[in-house]
N, C-alpha and C. Protein backbone atom coordinates (compact mmCIF):
# COMPACT_ATOMS: atom_id res chain seq x y z
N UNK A 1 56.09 -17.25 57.57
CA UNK A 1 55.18 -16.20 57.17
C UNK A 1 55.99 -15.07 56.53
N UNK A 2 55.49 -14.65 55.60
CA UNK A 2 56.15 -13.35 54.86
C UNK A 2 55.18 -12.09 55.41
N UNK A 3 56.28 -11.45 55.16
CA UNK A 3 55.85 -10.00 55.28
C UNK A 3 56.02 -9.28 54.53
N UNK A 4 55.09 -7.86 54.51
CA UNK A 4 55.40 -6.47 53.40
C UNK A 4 55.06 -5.32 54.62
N UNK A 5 56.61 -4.34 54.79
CA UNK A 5 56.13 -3.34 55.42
C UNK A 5 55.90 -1.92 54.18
N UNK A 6 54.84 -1.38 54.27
CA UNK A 6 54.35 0.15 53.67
C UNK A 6 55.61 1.12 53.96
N UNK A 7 55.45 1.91 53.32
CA UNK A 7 57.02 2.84 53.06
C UNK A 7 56.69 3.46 54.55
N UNK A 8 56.01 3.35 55.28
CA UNK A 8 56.26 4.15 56.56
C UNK A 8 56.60 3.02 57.79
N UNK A 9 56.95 2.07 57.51
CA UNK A 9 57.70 1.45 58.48
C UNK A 9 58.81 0.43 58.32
N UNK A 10 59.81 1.77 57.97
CA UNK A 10 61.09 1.09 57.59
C UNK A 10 61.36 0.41 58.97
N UNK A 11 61.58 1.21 60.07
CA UNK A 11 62.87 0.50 61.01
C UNK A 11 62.07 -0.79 61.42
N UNK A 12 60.60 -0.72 61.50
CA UNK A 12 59.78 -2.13 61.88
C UNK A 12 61.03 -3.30 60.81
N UNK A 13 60.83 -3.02 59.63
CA UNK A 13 61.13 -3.99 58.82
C UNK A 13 63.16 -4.27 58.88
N UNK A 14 63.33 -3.32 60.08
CA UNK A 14 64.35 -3.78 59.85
C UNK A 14 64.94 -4.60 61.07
N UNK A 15 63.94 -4.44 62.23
CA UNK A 15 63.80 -5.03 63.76
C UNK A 15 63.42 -6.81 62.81
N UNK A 16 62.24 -6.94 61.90
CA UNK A 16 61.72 -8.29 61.57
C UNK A 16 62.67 -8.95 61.18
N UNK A 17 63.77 -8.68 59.93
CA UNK A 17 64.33 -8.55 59.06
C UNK A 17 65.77 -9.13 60.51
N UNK A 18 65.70 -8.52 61.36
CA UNK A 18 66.79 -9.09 62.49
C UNK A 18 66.87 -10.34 63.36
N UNK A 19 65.47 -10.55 63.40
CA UNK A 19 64.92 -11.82 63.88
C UNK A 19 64.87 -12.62 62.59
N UNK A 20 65.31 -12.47 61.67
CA UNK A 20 64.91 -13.73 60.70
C UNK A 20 63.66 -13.80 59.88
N UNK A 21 62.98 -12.29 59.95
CA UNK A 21 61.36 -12.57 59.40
C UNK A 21 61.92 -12.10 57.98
N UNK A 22 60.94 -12.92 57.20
CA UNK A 22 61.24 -12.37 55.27
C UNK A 22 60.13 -11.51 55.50
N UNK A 23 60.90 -9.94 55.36
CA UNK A 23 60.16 -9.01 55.31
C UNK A 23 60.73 -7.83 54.43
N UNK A 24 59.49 -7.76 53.11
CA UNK A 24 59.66 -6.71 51.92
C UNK A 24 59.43 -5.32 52.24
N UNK A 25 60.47 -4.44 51.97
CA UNK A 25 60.26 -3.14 52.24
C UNK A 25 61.16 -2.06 51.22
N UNK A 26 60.11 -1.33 50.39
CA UNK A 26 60.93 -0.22 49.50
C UNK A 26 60.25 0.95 49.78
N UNK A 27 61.22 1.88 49.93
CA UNK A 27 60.57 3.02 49.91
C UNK A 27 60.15 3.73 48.75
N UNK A 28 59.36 4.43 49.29
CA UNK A 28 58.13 4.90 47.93
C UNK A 28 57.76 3.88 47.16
N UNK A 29 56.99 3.09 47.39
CA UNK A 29 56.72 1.85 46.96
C UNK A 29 54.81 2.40 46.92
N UNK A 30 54.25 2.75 45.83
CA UNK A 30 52.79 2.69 45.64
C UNK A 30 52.28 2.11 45.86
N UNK A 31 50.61 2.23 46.32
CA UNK A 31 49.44 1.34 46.53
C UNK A 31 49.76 0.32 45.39
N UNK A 32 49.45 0.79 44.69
CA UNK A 32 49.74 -0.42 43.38
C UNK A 32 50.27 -1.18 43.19
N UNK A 33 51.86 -0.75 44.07
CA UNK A 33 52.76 -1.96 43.61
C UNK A 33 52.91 -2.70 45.18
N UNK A 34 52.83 -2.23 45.72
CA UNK A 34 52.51 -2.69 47.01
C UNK A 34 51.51 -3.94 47.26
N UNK A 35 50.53 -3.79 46.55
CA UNK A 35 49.20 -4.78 46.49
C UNK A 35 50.14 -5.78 45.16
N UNK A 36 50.76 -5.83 44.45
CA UNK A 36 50.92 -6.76 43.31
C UNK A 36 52.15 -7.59 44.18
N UNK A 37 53.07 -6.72 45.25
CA UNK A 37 53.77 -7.75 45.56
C UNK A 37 53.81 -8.48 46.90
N UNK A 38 52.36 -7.93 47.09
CA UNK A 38 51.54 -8.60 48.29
C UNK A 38 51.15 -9.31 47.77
N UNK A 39 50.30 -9.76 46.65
CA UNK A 39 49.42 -10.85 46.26
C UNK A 39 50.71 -11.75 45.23
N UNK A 40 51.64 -11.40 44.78
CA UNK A 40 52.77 -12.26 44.27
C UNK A 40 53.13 -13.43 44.33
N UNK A 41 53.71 -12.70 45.96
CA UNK A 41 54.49 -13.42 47.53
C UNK A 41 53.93 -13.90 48.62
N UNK A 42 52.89 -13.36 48.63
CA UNK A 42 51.48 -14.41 49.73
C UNK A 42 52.35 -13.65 50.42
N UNK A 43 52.14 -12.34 51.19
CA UNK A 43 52.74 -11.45 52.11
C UNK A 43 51.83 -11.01 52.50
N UNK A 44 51.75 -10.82 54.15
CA UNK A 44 51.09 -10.29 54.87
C UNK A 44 51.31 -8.64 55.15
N UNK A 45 50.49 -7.55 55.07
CA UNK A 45 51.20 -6.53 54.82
C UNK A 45 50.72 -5.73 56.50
N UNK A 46 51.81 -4.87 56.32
CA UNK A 46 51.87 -4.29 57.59
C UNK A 46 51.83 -3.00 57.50
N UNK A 47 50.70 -1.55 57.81
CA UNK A 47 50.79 -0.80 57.11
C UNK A 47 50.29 0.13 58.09
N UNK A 48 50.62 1.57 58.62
CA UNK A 48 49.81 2.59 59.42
C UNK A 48 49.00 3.30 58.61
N UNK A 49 48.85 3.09 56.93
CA UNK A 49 47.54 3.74 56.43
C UNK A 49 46.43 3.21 56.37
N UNK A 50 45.06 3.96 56.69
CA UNK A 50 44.11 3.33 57.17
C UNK A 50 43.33 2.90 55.96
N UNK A 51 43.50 4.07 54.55
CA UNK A 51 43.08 3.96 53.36
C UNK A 51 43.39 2.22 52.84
N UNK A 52 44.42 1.98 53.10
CA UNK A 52 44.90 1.15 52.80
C UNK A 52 44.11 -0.55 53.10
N UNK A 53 43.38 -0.42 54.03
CA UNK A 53 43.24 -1.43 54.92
C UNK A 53 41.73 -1.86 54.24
N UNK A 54 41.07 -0.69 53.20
CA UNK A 54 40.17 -0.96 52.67
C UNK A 54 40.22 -1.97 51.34
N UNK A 55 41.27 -1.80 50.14
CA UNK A 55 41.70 -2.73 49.76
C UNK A 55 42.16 -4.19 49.82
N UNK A 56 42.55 -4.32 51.01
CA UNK A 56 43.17 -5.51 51.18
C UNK A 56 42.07 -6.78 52.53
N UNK A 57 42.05 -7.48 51.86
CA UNK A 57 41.63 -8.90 52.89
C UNK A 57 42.14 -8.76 54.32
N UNK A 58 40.98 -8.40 54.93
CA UNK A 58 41.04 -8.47 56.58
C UNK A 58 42.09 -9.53 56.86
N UNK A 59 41.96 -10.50 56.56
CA UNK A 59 43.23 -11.68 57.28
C UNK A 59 44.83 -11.30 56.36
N UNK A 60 44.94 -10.30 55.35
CA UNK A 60 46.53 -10.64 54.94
C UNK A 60 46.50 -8.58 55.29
N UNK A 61 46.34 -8.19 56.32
CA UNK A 61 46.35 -6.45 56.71
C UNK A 61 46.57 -6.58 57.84
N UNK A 62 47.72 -5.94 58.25
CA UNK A 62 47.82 -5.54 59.95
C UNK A 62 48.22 -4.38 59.90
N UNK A 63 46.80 -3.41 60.86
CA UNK A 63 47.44 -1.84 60.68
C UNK A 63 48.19 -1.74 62.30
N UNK A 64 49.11 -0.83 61.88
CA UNK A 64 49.87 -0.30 63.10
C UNK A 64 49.91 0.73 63.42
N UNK A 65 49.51 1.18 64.87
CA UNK A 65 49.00 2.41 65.52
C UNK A 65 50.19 3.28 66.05
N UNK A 66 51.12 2.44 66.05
CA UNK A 66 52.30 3.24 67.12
C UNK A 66 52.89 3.66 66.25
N UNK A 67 53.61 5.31 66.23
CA UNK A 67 54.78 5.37 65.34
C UNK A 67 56.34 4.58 66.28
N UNK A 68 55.88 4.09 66.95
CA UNK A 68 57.33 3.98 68.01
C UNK A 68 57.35 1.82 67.19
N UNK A 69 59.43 2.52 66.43
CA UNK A 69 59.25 0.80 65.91
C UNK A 69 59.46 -0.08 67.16
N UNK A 70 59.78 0.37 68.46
CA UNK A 70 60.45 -0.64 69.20
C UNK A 70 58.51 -1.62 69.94
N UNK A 71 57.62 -0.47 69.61
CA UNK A 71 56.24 -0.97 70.46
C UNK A 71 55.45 -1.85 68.87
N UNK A 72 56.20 -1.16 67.33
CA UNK A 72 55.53 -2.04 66.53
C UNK A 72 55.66 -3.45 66.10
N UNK A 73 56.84 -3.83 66.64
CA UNK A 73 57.63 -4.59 66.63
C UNK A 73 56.66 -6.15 67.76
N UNK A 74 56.89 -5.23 69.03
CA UNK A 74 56.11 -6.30 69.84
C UNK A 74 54.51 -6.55 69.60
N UNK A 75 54.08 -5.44 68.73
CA UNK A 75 52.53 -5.83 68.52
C UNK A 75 52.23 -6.44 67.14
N UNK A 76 53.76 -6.60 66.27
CA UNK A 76 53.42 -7.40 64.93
C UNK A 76 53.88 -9.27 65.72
N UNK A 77 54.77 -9.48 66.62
CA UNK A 77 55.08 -10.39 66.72
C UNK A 77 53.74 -10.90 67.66
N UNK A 78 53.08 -10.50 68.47
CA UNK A 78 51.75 -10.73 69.37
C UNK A 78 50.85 -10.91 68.41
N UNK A 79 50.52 -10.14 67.74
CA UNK A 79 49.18 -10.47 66.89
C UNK A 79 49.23 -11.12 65.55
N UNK A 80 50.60 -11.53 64.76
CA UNK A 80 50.80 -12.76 64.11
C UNK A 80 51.17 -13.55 64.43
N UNK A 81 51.45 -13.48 66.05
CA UNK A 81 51.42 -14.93 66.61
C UNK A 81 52.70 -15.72 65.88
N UNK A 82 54.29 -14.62 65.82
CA UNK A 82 55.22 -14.89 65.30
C UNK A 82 56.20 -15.84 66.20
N UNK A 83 56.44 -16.43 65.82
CA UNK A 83 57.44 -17.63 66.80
C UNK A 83 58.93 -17.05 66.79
N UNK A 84 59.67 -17.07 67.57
CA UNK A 84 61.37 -16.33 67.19
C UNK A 84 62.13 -17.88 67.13
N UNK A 85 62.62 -17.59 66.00
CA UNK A 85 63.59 -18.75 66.14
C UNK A 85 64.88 -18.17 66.14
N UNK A 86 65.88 -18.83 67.21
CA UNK A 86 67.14 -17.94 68.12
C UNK A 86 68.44 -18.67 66.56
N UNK A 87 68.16 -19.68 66.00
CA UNK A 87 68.81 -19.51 64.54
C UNK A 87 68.75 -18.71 63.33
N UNK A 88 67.51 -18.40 63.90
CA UNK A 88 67.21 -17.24 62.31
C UNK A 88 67.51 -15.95 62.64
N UNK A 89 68.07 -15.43 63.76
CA UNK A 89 68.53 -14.01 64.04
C UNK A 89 69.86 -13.63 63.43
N UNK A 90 69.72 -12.60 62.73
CA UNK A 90 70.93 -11.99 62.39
C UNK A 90 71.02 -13.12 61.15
N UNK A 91 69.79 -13.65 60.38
CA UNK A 91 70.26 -14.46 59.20
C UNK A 91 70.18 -13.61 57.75
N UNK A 92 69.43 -12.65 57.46
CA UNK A 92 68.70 -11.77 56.57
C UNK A 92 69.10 -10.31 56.61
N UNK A 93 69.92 -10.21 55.03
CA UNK A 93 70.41 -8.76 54.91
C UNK A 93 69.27 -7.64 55.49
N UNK A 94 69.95 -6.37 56.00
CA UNK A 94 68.89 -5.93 56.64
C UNK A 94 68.79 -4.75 55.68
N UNK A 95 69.56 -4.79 54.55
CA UNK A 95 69.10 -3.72 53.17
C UNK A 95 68.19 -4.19 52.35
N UNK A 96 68.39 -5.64 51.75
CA UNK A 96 67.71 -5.98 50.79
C UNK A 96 67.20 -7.32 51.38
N UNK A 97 66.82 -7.94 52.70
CA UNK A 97 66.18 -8.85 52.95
C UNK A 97 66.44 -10.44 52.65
N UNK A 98 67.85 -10.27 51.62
CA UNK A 98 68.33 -11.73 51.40
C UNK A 98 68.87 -12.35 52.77
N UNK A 99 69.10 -13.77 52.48
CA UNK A 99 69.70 -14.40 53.85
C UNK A 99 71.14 -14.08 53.26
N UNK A 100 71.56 -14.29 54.22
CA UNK A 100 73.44 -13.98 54.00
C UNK A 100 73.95 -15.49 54.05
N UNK A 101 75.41 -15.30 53.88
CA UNK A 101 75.95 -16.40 53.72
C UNK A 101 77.29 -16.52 54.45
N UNK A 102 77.69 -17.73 55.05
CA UNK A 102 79.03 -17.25 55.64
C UNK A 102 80.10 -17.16 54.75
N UNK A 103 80.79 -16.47 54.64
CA UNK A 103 82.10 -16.42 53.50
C UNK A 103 83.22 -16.85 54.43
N UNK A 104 84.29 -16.49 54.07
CA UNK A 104 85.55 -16.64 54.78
C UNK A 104 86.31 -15.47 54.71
N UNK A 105 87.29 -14.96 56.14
CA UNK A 105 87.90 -13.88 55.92
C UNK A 105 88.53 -13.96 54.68
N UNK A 106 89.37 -15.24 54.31
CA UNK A 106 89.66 -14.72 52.69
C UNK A 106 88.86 -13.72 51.42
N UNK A 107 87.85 -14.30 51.26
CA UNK A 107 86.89 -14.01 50.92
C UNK A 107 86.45 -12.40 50.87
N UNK A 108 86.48 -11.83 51.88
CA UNK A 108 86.34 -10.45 52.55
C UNK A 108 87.45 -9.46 53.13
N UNK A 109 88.64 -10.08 52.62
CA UNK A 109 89.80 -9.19 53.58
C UNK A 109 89.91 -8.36 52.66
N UNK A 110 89.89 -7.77 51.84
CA UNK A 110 89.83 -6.05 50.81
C UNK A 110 88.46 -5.43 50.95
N UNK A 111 87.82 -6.57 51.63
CA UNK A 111 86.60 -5.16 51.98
C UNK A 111 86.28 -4.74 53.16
N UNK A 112 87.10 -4.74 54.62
CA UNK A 112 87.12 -4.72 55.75
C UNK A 112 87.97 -4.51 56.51
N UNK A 113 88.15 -3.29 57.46
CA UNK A 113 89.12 -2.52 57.55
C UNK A 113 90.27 -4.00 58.17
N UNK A 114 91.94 -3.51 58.39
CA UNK A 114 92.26 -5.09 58.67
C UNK A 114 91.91 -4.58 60.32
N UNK A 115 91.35 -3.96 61.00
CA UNK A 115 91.36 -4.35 62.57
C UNK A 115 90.49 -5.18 62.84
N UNK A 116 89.19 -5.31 61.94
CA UNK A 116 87.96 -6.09 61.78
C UNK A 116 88.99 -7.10 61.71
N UNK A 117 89.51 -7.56 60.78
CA UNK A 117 90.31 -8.61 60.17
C UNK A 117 90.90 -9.37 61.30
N UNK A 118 91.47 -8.30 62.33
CA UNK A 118 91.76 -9.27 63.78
C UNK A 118 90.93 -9.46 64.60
N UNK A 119 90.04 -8.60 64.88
CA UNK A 119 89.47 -8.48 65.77
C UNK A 119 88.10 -9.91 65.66
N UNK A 120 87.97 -9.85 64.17
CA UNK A 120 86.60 -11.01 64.21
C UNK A 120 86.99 -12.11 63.51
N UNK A 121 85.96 -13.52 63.63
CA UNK A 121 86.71 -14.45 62.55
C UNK A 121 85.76 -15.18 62.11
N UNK A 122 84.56 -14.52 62.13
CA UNK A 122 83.35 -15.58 61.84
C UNK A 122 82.52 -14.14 60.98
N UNK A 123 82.09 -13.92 59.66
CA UNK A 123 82.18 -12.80 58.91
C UNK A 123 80.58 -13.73 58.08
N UNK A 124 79.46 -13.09 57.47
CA UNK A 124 78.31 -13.17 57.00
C UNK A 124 78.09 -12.14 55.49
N UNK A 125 77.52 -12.70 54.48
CA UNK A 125 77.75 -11.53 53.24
C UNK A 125 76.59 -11.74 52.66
N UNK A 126 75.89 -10.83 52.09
CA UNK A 126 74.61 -10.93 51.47
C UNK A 126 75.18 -10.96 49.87
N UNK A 127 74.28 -12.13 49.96
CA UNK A 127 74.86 -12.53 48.24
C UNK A 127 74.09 -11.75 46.99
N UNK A 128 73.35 -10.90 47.36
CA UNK A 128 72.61 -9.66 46.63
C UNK A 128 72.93 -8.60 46.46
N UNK A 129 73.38 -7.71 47.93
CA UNK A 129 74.05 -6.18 47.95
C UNK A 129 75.13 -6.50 48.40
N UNK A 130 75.53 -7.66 48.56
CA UNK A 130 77.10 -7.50 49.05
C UNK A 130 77.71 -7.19 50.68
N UNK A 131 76.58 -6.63 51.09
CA UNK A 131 76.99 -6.35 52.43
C UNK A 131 77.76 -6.95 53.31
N UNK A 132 78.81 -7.21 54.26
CA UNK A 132 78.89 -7.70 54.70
C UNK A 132 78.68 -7.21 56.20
N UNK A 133 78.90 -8.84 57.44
CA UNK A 133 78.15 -8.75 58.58
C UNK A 133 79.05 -9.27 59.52
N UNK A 134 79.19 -8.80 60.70
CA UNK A 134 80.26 -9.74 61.77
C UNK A 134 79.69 -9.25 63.01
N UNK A 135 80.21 -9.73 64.37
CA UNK A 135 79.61 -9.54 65.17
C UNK A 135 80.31 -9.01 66.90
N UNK A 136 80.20 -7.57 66.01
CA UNK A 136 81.19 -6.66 66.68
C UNK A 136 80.65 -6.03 67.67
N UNK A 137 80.76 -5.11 68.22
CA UNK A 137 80.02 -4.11 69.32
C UNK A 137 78.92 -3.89 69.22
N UNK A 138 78.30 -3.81 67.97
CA UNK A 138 76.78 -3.45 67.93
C UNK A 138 76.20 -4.43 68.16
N UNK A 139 76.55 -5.57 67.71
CA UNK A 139 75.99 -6.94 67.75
C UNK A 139 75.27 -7.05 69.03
N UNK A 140 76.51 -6.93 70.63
CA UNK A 140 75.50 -7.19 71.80
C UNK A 140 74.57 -5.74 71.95
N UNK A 141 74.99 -4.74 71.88
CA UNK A 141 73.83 -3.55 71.65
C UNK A 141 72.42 -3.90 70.58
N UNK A 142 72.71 -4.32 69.84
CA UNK A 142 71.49 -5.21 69.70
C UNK A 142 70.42 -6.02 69.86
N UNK A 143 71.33 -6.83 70.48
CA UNK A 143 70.89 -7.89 71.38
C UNK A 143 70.21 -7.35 72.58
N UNK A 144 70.61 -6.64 73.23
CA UNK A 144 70.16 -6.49 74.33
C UNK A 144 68.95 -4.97 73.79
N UNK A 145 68.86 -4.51 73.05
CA UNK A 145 68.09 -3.76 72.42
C UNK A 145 66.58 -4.54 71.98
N UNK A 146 66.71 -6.19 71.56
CA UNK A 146 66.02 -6.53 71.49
C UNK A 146 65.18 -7.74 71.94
N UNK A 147 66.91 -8.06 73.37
CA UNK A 147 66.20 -8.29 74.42
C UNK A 147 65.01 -7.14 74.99
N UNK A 148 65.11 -6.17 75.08
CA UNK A 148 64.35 -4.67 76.04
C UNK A 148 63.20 -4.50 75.06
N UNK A 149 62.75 -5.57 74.18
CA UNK A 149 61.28 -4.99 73.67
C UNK A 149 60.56 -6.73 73.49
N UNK A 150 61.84 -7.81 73.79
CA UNK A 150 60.65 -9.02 73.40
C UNK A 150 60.93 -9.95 74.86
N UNK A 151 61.75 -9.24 75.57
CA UNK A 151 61.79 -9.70 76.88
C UNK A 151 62.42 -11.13 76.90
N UNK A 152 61.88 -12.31 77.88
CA UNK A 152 62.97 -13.18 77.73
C UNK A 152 62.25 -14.29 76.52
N UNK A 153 61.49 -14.03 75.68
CA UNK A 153 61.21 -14.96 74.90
C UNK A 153 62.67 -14.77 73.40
N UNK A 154 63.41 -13.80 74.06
CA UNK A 154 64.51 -13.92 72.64
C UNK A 154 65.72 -14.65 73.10
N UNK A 155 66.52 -14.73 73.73
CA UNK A 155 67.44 -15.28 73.86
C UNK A 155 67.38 -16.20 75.42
């Protein structure tokens, strides 16, 4: 299932976007263009404006009530009836939504400080913005961040 989050729910899209969901999100992104790359991409859109909800087909609109992303998070995965798959976590740049790719420290050793360089050896790069990804301290702060909102259905 695809997704489109509305410019007011970035961090949602970036909790989906962690689990592996293809989920579109620009900020300041207009009604207009919003609806063209909803109907594009067959994207389900996810949106706290209510204006909004008048335009769009009851079945591809999910409005969200909470400003809190950690409660929007568990009520987009409940009511699309989203499945977690424990391979697709941490697969999808969380800037621009591409899947990443594994590179090799070769690959990445001028763009990463060298303690990274010892410290990790398994390294992820988004083949779009470039980013790269490893799985350092934040990684289990993460994890357990998102263990504490989907309970034991994540890991």
């Amino acid at each position: 299932m695809k997704l489109l989050c509305d410019d007011n729910l970035g961090k949602l899209a970036k909790y989906l976007r962690l689990l592996g969901f293809d989920t579109f999100f620009k900020i300041d992104l207009d009604d207009a263009k919003l609806l063209a790359a909803m109907l594009k991409e067959n994207r389900i859109v996810l949106t706290r404006d209510h204006h909004l909800l008048k335009r769009i087909e009851p079945d591809r609109v999910l409005l969200i009530e909470s400003d809190i992303p950690e409660q929007q998070l568990k009520y987009v995965i409940d009511n699309l009836h989203l499945s977690l798959d424990r391979a697709k976590l941490f697969s999808r740049c969380l800037e621009c939504n591409e899947i990443c790719e594994d590179v090799s420290t070769e690959q990445i050793k001028e763009q990463v400080f060298p303690y990274i360089l010892k410290t990790q050896d398994t390294f992820k790069q988004c083949p779009s913005c470039k980013k790269i990804y490893w799985r350092g301290s934040h990684y289990k702060d993460m994890i357990e961040k998102l263990r504490n909102i989907m309970g034991d259905d994540l890991v």
